[in-house]
Protein backbone atom coordinates (compact mmCIF):
# COMPACT_ATOMS: atom_id res chain seq x y z
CA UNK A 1 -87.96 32.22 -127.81
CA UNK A 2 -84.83 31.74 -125.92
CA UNK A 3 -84.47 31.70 -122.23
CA UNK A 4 -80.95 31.89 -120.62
CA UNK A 5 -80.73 31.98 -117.04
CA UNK A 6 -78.20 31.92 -113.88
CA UNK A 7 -78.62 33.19 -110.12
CA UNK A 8 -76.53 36.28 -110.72
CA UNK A 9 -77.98 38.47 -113.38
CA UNK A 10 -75.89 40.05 -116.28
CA UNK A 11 -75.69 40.45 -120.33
CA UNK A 12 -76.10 37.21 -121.76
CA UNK A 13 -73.61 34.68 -122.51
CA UNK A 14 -70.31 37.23 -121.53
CA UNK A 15 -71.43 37.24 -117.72
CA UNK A 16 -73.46 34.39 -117.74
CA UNK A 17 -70.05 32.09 -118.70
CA UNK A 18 -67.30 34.62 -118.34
CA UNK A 19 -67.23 35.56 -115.09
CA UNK A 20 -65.73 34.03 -111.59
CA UNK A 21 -69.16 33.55 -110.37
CA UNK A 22 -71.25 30.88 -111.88
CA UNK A 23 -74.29 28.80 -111.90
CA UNK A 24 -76.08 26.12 -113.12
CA UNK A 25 -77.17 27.24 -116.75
CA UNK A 26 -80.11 26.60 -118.14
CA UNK A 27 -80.97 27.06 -121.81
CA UNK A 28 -84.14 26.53 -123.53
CA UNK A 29 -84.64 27.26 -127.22
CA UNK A 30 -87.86 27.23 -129.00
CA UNK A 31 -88.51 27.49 -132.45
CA UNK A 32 -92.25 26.85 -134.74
CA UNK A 33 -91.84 26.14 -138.20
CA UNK A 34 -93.87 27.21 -140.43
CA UNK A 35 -94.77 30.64 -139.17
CA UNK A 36 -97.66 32.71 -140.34
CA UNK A 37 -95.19 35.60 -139.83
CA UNK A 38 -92.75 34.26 -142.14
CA UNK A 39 -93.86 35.29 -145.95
CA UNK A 40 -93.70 32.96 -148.88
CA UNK A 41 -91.14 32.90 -150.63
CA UNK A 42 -91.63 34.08 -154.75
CA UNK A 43 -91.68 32.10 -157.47
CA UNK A 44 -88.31 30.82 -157.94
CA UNK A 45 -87.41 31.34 -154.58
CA UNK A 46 -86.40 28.45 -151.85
CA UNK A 47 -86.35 28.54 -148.04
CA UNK A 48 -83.66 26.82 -146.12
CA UNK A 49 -84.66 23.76 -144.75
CA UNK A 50 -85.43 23.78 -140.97
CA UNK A 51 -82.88 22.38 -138.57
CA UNK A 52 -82.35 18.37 -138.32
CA UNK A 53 -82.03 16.85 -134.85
CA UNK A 54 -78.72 15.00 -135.86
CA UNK A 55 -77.36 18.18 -136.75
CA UNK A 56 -78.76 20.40 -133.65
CA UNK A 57 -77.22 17.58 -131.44
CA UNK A 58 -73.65 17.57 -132.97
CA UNK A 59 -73.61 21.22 -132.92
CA UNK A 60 -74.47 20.94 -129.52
CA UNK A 61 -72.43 18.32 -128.13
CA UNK A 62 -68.83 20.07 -129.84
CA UNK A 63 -70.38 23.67 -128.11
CA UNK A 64 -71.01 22.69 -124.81
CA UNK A 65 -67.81 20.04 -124.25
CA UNK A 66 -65.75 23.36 -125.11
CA UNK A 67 -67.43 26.20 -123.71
CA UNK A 68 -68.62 24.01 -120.37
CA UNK A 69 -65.31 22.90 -119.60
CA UNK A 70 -63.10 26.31 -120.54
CA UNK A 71 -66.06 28.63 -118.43
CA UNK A 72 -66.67 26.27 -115.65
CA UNK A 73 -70.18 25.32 -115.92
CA UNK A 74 -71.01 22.23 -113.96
CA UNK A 75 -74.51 21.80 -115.23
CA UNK A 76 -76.68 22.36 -118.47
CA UNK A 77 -79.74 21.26 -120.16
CA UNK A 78 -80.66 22.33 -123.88
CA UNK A 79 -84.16 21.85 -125.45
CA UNK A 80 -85.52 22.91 -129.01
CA UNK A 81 -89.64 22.16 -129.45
CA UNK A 82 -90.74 22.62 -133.35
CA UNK A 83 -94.09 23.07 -133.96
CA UNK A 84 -95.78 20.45 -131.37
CA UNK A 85 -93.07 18.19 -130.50
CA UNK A 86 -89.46 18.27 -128.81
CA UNK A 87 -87.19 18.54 -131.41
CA UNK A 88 -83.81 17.89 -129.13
CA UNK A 89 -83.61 17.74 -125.95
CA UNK A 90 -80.27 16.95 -124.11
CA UNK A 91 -78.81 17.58 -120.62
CA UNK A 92 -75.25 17.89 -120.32
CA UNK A 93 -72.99 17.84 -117.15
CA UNK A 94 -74.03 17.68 -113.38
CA UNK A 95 -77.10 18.89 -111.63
CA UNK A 96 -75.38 17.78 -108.51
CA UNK A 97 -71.42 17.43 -108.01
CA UNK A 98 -71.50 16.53 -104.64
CA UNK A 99 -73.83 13.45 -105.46
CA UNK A 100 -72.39 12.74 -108.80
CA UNK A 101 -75.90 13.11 -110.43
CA UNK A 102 -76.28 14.48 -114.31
CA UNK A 103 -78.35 16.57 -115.74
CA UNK A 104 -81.54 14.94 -117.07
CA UNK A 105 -84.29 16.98 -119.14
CA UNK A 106 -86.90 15.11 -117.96
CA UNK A 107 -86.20 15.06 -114.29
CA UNK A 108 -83.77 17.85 -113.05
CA UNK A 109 -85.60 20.63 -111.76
CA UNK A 110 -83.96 24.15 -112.04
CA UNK A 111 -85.06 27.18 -110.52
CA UNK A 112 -85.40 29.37 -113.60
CA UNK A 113 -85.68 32.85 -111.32
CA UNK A 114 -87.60 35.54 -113.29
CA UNK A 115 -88.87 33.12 -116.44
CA UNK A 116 -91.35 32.80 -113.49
CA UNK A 117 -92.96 36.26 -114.39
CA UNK A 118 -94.32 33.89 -117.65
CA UNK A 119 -96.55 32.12 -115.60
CA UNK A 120 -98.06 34.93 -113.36
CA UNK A 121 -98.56 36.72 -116.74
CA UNK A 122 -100.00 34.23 -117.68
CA UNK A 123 -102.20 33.65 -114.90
CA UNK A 124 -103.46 37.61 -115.04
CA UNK A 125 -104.50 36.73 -118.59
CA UNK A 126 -106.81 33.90 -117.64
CA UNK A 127 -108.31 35.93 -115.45
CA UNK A 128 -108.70 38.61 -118.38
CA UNK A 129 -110.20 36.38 -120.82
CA UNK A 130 -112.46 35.32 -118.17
CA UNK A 131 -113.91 38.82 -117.47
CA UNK A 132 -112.51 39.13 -113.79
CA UNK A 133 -110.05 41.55 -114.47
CA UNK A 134 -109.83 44.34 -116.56
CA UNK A 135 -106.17 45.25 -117.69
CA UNK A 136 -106.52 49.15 -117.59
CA UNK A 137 -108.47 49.05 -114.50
CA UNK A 138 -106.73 50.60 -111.09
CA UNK A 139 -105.52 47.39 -109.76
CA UNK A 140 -107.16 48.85 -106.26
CA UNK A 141 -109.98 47.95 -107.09
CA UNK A 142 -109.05 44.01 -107.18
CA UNK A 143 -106.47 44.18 -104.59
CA UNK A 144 -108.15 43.18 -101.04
CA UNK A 145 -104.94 42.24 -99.00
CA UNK A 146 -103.71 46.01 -99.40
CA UNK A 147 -104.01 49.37 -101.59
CA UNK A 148 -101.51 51.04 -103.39
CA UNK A 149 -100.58 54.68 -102.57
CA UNK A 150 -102.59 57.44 -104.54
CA UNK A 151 -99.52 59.59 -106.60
CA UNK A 152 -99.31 61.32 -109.87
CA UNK A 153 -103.38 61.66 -110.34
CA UNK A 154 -102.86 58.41 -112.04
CA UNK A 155 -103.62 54.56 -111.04
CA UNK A 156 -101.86 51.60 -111.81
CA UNK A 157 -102.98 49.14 -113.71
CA UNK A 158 -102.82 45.68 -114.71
CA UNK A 159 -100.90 46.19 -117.79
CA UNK A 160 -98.36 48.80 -116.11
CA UNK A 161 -97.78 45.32 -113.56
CA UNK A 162 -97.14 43.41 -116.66
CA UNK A 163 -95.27 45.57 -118.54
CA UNK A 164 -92.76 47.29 -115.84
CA UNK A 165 -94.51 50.33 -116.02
CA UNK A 166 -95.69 51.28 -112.58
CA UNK A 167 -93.63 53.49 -111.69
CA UNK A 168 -92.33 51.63 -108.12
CA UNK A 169 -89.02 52.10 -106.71
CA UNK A 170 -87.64 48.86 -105.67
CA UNK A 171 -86.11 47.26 -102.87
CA UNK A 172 -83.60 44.34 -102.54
CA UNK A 173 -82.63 43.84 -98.85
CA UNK A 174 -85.39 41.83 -97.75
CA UNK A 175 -86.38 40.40 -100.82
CA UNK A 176 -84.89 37.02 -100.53
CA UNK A 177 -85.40 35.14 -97.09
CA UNK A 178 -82.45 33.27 -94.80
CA UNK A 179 -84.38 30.46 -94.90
CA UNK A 180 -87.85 28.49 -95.62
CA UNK A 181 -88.85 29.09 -92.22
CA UNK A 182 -88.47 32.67 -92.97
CA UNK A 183 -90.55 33.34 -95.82
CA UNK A 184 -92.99 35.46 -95.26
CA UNK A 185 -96.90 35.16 -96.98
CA UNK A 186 -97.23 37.23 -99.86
CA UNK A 187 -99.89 39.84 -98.61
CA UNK A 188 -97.85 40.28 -95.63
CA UNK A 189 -94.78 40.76 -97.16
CA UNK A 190 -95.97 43.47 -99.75
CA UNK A 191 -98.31 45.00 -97.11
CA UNK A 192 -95.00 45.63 -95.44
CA UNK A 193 -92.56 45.95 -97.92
CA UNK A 194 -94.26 47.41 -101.23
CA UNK A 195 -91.47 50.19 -102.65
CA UNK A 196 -93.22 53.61 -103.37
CA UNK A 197 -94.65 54.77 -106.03
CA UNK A 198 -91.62 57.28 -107.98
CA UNK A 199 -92.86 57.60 -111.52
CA UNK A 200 -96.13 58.01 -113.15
CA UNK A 201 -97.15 55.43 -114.47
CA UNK A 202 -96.76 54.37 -118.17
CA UNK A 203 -93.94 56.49 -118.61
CA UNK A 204 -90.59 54.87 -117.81
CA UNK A 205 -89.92 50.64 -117.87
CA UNK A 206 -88.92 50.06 -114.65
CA UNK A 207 -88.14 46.42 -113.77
CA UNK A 208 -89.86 45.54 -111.17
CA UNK A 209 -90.17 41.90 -109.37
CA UNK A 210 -92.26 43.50 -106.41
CA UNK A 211 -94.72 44.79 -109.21
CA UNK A 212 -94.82 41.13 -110.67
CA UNK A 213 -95.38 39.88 -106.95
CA UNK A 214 -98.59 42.38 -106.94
CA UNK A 215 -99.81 40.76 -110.01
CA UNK A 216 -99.39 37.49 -108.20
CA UNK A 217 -101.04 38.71 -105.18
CA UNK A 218 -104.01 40.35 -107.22
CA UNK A 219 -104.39 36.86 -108.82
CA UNK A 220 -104.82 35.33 -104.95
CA UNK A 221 -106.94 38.14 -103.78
CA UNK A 222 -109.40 37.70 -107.27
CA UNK A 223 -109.41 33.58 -107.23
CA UNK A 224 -109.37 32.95 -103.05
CA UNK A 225 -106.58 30.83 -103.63
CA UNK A 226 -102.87 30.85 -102.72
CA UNK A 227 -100.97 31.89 -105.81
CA UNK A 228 -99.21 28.56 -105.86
CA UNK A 229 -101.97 26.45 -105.63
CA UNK A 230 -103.82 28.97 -108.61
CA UNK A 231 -100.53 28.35 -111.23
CA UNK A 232 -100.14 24.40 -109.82
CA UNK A 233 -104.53 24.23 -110.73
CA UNK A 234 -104.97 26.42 -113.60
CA UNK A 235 -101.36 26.27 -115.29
CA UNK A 236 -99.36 23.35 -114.54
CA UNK A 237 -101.27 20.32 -114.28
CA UNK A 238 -103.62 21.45 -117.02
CA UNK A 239 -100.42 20.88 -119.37
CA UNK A 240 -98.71 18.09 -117.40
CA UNK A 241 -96.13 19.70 -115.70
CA UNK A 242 -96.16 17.37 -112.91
CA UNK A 243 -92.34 18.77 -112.21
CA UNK A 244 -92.57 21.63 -111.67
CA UNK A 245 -93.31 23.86 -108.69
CA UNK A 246 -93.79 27.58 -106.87
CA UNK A 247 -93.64 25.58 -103.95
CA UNK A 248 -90.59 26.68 -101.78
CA UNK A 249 -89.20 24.48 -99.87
CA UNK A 250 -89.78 21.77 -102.96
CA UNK A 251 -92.08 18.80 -102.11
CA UNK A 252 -90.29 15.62 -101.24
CA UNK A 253 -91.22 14.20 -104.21
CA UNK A 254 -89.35 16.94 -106.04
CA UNK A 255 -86.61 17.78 -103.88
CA UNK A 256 -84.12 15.70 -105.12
CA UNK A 257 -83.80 16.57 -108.65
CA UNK A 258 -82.83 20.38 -108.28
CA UNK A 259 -80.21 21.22 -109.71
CA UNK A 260 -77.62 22.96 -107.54
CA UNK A 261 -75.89 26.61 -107.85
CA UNK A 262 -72.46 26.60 -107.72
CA UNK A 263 -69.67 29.33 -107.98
CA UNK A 264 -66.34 28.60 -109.22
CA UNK A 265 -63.47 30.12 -107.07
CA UNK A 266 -60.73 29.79 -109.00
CA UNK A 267 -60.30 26.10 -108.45
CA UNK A 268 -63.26 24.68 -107.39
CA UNK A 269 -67.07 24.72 -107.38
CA UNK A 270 -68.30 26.64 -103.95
CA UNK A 271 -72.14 25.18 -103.75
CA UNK A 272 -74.31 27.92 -102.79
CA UNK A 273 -77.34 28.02 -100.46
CA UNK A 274 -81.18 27.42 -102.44
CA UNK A 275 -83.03 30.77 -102.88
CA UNK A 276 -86.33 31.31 -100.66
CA UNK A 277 -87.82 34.62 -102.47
CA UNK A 278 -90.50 36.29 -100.24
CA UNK A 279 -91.90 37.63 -103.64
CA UNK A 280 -92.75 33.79 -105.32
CA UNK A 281 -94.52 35.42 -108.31
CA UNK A 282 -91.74 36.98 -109.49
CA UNK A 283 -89.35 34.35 -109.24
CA UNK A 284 -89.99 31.03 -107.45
CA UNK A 285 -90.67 28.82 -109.92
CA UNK A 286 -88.69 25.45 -110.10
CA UNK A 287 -89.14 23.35 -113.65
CA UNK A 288 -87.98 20.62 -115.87
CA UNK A 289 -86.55 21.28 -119.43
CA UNK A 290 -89.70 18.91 -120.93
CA UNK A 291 -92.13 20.43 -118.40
CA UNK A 292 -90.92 24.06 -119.88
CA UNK A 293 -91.46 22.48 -123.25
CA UNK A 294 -95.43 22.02 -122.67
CA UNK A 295 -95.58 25.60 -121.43
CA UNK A 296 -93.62 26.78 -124.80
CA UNK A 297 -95.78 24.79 -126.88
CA UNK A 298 -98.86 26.28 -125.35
CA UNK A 299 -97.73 29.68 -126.00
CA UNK A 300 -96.53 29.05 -129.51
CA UNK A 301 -100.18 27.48 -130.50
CA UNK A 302 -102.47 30.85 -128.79
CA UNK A 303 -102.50 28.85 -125.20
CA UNK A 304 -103.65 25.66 -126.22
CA UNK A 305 -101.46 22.19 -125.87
CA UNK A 306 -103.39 18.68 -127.34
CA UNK A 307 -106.22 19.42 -125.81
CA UNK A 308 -105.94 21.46 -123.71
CA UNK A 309 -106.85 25.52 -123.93
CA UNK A 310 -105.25 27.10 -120.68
């Protein structure tokens, strides 16, 4: 899978480089070779052999010197995983202009928005597999911090949540807060600030981040935990992501490697302020390029990396 991200959302790589406005890029491509989905070739037949790091990396290295430089991206990290392993893995650019620091795989954190949604799905289907949840079950009946709104003769679910099919409106003035010290507690927020319910559910896709923040806050309400700590205990340090964090304002020891947004005016990079989302599930989550590798890995071998089964 491919993940492409920047602060200001658009089609892919036309708005992502092309406009005025841009961010730190990040860019994470994995691949598994051999897969069962892939039939074998006939007798006679060949496949093309897969990609060579030598040759990802020059490819690389002659795309991003051009396209970096002529669309005024500061920062970027690339990073392929084949099978088990990290095929290539290269930063390029700066995390931080201002301090003159580079991108490093291993060690610059990026805030990676909505690729955060991975891990609260992910966390829902723990709890699936564990019998706590039930995905077509009316998610009032797990929810203990607040109820949804009764519309359409219908409930929501667990797999409308995770499949933006809910049916909620959605709101964007209030969703991001001025400040750390602003940030309200999940429960609170969504007991508060929950869009209505517009469209029946299973019937329209709908994207949704405060639907993906009810997921999260299901996930609290079902484990007694803070959703942070949950993904930090169940997700990331299972898998050795010791980078990476839905902990907003970062820990100290994390802090600074972010990478920073920028947008180019015209003729210069503008920083712009870090992002303190009141809805963390749906977006908080700040990771390395190798840390993102384990969780890729895990994913492309049915949730288990070495030896670990998340």
């Amino acid at each position: 899978m491919s993940l492409l991200w920047r602060r200001k959302e658009g089609p892919l790589l036309q708005n992502v480089l092309g406009e005025p406005s841009v961010n730190i890029l990040i860019l994470i491509l994995a691949l598994s070779f051999p897969s069962p989905s892939i039939q074998h070739p006939a007798a006679g037949d060949t496949l093309a052999a897969p990609p060579q790091p030598a040759d990802v990396s020059a490819f690389l290295d002659a795309f991003f010197e051009a396209q970096m430089e002529a669309l005024h991206v500061p920062g970027a990290v690339f990073l392929m995983v084949r099978d088990s392993t990290i095929l290539v893995a290269k930063g390029y650019g700066y995390a931080d202009l201002e301090a003159n620091r580079r991108v490093d795989p291993a060690t610059t954190l990026f805030q990676v928005a909505s690729v955060s949604k991975l891990f609260t799905a992910t966390a829902v289907m723990q709890m699936v597999e564990q019998g706590l949840v039930n995905l077509d079950a009316d998610v009032n009946q797990y929810l203990q911090t607040l109820q949804l709104e009764h519309a359409f003769g219908e409930p929501v679910t667990l797999a409308h949540l995770l499949t933006h099919t809910a049916g909620f409106d959605e709101r964007n003035i209030g969703y991001v807060a001025a400040d750390a010290a602003s940030v309200r507690p999940l429960g609170t927020y969504l007991a508060d600030r929950m869009p209505p319910r517009t469209i029946a559910p299973g019937t329209v896709i709908s994207y949704s981040n405060h639907g993906f923040g009810l997921a999260g806050l299901l996930v609290e309400d079902v484990s007694g935990e803070g959703f942070a700590r949950y993904i930090e205990k169940r997700i990331l340090y299972p898998l050795g992501m010791q980078k990476s964090t839905f902990d907003l304002p970062l820990p100290d020891s994390l802090a600074p490697h972010l990478a920073r947004g920028y947008r180019w005016t015209g003729e210069t990079y503008e920083p712009l302020p870090l992002l303190f989302r009141n809805v963390p599930p749906a977006g908080a989550l700040s990771v390395t390029a190798n840390d993102m590798a384990r969780f890729m890995i895990a994913h492309l071998h049915n949730g288990r990396y070495g030896n670990t089964q998340l």
